[in-house]
Protein backbone atom coordinates (compact mmCIF):
# COMPACT_ATOMS: atom_id res chain seq x y z
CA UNK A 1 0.00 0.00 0.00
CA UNK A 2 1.54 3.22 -0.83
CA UNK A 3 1.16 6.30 1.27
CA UNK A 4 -1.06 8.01 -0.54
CA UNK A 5 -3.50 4.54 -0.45
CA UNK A 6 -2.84 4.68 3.50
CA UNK A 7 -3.81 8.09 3.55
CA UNK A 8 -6.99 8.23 1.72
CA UNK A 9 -7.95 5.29 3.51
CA UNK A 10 -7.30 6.75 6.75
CA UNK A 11 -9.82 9.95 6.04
CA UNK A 12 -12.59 7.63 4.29
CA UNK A 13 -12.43 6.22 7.91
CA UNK A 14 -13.52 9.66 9.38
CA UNK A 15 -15.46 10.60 6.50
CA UNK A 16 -18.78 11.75 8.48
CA UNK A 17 -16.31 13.92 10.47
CA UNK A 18 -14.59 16.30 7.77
CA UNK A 19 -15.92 19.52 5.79
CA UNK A 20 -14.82 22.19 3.62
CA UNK A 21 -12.86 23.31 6.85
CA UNK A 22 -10.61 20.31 6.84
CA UNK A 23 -7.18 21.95 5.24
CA UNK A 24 -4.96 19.21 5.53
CA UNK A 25 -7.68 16.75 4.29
CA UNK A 26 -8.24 18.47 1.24
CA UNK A 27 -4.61 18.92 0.69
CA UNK A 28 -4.24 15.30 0.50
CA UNK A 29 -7.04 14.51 -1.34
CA UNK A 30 -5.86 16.94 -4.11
CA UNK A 31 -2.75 15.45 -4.46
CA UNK A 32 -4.22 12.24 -5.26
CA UNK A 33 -6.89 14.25 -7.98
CA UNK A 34 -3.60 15.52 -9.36
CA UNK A 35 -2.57 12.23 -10.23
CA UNK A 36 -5.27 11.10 -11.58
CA UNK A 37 -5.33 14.44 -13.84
CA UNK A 38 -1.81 13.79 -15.12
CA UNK A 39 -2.50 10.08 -15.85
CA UNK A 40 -0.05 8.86 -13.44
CA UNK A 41 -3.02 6.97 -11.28
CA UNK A 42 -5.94 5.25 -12.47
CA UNK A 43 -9.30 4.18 -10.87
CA UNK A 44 -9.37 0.91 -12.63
CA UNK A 45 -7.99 -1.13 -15.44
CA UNK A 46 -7.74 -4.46 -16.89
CA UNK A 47 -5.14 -7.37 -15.47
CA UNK A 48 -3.71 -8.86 -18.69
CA UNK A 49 -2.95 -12.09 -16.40
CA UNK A 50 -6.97 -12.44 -15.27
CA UNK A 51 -8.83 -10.52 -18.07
CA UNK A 52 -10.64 -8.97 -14.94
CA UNK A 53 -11.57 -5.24 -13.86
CA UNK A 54 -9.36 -4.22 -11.12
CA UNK A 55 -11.20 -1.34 -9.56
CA UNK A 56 -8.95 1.33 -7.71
CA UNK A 57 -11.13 1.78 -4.39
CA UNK A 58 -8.87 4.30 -2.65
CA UNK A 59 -8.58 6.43 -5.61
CA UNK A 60 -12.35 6.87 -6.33
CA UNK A 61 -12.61 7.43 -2.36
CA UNK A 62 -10.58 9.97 -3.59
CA UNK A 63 -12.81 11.85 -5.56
CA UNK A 64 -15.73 10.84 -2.92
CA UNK A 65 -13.82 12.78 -0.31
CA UNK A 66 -12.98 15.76 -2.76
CA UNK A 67 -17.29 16.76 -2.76
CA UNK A 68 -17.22 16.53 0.47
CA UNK A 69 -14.20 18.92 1.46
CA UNK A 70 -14.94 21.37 -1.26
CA UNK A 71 -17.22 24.01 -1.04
CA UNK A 72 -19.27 25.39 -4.15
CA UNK A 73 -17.50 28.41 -6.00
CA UNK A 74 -19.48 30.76 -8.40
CA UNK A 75 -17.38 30.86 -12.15
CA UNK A 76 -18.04 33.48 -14.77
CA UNK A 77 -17.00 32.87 -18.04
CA UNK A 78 -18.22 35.74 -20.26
CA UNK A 79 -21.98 35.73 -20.30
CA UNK A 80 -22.43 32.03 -18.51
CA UNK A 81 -22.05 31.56 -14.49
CA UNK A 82 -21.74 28.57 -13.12
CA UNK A 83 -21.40 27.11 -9.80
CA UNK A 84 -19.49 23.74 -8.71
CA UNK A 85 -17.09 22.86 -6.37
CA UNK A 86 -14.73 21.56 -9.10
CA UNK A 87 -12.19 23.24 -11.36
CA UNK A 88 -12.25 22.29 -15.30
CA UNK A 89 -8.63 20.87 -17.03
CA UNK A 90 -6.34 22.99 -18.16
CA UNK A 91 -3.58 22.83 -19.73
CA UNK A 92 -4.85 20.92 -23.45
CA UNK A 93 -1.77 22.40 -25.78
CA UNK A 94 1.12 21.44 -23.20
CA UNK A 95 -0.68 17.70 -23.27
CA UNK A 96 -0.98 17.16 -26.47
CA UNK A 97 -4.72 17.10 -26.64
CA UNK A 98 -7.23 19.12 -29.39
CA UNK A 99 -10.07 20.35 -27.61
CA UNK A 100 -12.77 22.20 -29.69
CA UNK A 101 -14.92 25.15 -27.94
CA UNK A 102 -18.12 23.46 -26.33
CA UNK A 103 -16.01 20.94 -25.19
CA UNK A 104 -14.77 20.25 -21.24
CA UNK A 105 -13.19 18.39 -19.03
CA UNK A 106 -13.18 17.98 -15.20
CA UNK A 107 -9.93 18.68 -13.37
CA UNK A 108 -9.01 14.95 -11.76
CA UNK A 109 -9.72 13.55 -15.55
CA UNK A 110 -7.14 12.28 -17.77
CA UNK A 111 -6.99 13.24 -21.43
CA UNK A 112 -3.53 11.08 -23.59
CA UNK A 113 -1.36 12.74 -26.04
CA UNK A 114 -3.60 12.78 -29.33
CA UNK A 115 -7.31 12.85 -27.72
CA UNK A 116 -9.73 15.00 -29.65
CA UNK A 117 -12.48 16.24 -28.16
CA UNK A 118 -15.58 17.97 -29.88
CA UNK A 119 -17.98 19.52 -27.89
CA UNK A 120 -18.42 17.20 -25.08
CA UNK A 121 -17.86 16.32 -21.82
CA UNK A 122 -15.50 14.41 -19.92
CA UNK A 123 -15.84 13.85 -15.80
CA UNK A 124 -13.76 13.59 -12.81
CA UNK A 125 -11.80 9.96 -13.01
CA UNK A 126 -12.32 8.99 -16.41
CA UNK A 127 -9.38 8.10 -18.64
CA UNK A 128 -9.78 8.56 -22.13
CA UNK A 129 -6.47 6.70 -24.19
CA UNK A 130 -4.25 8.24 -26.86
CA UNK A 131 -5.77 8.99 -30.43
CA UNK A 132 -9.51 8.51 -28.96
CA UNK A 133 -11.62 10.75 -30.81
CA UNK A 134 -14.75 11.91 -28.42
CA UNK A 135 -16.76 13.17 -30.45
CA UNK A 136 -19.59 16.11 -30.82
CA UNK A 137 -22.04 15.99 -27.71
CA UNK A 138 -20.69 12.51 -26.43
CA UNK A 139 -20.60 12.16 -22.77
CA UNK A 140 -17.43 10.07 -20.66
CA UNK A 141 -18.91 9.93 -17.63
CA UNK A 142 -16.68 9.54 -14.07
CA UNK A 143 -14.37 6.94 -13.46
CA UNK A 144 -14.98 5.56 -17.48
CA UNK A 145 -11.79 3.75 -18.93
CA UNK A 146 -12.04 4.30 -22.35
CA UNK A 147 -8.84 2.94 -24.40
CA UNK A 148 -6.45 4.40 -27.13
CA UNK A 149 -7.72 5.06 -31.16
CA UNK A 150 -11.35 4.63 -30.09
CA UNK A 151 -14.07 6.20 -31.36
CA UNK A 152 -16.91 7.90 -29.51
CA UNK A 153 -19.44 8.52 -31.92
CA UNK A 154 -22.06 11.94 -31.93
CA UNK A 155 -24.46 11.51 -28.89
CA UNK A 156 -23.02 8.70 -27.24
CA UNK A 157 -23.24 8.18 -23.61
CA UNK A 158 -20.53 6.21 -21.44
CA UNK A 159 -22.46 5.77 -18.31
CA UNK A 160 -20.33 7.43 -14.89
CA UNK A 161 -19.72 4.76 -12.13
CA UNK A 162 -18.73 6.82 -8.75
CA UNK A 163 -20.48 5.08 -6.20
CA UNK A 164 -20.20 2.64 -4.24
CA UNK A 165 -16.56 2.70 -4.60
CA UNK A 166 -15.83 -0.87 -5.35
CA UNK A 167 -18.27 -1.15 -8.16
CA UNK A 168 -16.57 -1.56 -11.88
CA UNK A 169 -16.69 1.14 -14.23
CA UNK A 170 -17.65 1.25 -17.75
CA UNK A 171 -14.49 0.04 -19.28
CA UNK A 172 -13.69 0.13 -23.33
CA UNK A 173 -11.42 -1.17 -24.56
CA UNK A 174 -8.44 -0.33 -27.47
CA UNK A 175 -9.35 0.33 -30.98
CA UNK A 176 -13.16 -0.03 -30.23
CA UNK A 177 -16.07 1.78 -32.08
CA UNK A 178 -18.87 3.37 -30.76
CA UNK A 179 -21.86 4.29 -33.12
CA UNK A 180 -24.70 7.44 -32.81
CA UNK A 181 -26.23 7.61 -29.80
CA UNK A 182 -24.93 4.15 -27.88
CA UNK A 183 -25.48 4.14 -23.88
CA UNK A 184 -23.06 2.41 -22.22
CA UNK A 185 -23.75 1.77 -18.35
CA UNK A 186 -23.59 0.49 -14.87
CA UNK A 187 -19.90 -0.77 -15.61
CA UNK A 188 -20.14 -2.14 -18.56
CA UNK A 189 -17.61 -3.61 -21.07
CA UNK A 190 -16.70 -3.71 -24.83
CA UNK A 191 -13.95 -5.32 -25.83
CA UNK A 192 -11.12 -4.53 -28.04
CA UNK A 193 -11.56 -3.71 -31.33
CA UNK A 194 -15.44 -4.24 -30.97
CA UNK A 195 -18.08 -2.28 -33.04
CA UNK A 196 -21.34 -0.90 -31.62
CA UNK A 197 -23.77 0.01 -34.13
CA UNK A 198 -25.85 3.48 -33.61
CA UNK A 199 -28.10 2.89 -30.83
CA UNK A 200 -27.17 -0.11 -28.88
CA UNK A 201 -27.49 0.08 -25.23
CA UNK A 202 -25.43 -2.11 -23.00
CA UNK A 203 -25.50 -2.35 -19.63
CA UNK A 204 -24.62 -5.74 -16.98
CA UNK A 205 -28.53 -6.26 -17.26
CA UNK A 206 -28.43 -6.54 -21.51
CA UNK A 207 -27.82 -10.09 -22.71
CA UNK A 208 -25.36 -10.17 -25.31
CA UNK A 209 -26.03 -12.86 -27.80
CA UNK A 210 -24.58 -14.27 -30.71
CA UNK A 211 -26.76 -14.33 -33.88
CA UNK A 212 -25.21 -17.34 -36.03
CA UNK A 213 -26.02 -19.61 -32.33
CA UNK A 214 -28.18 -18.12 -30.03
CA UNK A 215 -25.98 -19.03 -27.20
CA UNK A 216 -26.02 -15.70 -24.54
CA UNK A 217 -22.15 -14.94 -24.57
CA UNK A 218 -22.35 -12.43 -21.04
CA UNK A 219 -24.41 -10.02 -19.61
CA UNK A 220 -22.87 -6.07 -20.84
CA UNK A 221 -19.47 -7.46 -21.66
CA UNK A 222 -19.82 -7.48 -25.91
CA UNK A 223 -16.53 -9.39 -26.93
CA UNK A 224 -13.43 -8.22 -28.48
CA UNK A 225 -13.26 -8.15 -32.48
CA UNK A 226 -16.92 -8.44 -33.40
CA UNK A 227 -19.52 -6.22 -34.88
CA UNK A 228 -22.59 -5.61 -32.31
CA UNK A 229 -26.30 -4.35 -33.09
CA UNK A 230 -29.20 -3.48 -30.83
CA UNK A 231 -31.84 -6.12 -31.08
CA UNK A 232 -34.63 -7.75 -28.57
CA UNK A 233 -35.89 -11.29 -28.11
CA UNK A 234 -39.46 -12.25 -26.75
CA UNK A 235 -40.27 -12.92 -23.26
CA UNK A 236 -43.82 -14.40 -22.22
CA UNK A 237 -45.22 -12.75 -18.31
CA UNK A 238 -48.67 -13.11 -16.92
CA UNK A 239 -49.76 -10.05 -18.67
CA UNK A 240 -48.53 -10.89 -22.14
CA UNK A 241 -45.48 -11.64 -24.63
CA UNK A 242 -43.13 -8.74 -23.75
CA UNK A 243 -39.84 -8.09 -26.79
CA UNK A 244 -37.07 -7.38 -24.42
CA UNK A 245 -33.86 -5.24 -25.13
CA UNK A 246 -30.25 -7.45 -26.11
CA UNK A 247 -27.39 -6.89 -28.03
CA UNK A 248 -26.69 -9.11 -31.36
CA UNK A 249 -23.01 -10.16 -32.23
CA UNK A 250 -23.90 -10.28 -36.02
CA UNK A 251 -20.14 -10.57 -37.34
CA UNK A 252 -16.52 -11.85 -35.94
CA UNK A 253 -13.15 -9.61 -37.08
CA UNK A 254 -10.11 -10.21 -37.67
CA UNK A 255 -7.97 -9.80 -34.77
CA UNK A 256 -5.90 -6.83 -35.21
CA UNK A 257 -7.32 -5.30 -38.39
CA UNK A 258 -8.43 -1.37 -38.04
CA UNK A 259 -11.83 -1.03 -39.17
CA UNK A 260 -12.80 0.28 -42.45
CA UNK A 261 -15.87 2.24 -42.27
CA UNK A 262 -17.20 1.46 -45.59
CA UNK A 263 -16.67 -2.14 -45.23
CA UNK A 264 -18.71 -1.64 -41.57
CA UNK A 265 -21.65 -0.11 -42.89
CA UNK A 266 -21.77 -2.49 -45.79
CA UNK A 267 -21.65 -5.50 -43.03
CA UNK A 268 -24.95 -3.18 -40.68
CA UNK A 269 -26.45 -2.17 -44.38
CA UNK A 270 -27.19 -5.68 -44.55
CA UNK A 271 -28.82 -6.21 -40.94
CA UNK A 272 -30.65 -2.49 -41.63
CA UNK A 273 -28.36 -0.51 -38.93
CA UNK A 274 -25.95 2.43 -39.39
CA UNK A 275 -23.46 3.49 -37.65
């Protein structure tokens, strides 16, 4: 455990006990938001050995703590006021990161070398990987791990995942694709190079099924290297025979191949879906 981890463990412990007043608490509690800012600690990620999420807890206790020993401060930016008890990023040209106006990002997020944002929003603890493009009026919401070259699509929604601390966050994965309007939520997963098409929602409630055998593959994990649709399946209750929501694997990929977008919407032309 480092010190920091000992630390931030050591106030969640006397959490009901601290306030805006607590100096020394908030001191310590910033320095961990500062490294989660510059990238140097995350709130979860994936163990290559186990394949599993590894959630963070002391570092979204972190953040926890931060509402609590902040108090609200009024912002004017020309016309607009706005009140929070966070600070927005700075610093986008230093870091290597293209940020269009409309676009922001919570202080205690971390942006890579090469991340474009359009107008949209990115929260306190989420990650967003090198060469991601999050694009116009997507949402990362907190504590999201989203990996390097993916693609956030216009309107899409990754789900934040704040409380309680030990619960996974929504976790994508390298060289994924995210179509129009996709909400992803409640810690879910899509795997490497997998492709949402526009509108799927995926959440640990959604089966995800594969088309060619009907077999249910997970529940909100869509696999790596596969091409995803929204779909539903029928369910018979008392009251009737009810179509409820699931996600399709319609096609495998190969492994390691970037997508070509033509070549995608010819494969979702075919199943009626756009991406």
């Amino acid at each position: 455990m480092t010190d920091h981890e000992a630390t931030i463990d050591d106030l969640w412990s006397r959490a009901a006990s601290l306030g805006p007043g607590d100096a020394d608490a908030l001191s310590a509690v910033t320095e961990v938001i500062d490294l989660l800012d510059r990238g140097d600690v995350r709130v979860a990620e994936v163990d290559d050995a186990t394949d599993a999420v590894v959630v963070h807890e002391w570092a979204k206790r972190a953040i926890l703590l931060l509402f609590r020993l902040r108090a609200i401060e009024t912002v004017e930016v020309g016309p607009f006021e706005f009140a929070d008890k966070l600070p927005l990023k700075r610093g986008f040209e230093a870091a290597g990161v293209r940020v269009v106006p409309g676009a922001s990002a919570r202080w205690g997020s971390y942006l890579a070398p090469g991340v474009i944002c359009m107008p949209s929003y990115v929260n306190i603890g989420a990650r967003v990987g090198s060469g991601t493009m999050v694009d116009t009026w997507a949402t990362v919401g907190s504590c999201a791990q989203i990996g390097e070259r993916v693609h956030l699509s216009g309107g899409v929604g990754i789900g934040g995942v704040l409380e309680p601390p030990q619960a996974a966050p929504v976790v994508v994965e390298d060289d994924a694709f995210i179509g129009s309007r996709c909400m992803v939520t409640e810690g879910a997963r899509v795997g490497r190079g997998a492709v949402l098409g526009a509108g799927v929602i995926l959440n640990p409630s959604i089966p995800v099924i594969d088309a060619e055998t009907g077999e249910e593959l997970s529940r909100g994990h869509v696999p790596p290297w596969c091409v995803a649709v929204q779909a539903s399946r029928p369910r018979t209750f008392p009251g009737g025979e009810f179509h409820l929501p699931c996600v399709l694997v319609i096609k495998r990929l190969e492994e390691g191949k970037r997508h070509d977008k033509a070549h995608l919407n010819d494969v979702l032309r075919q199943h009626g879906i756009a991406t």
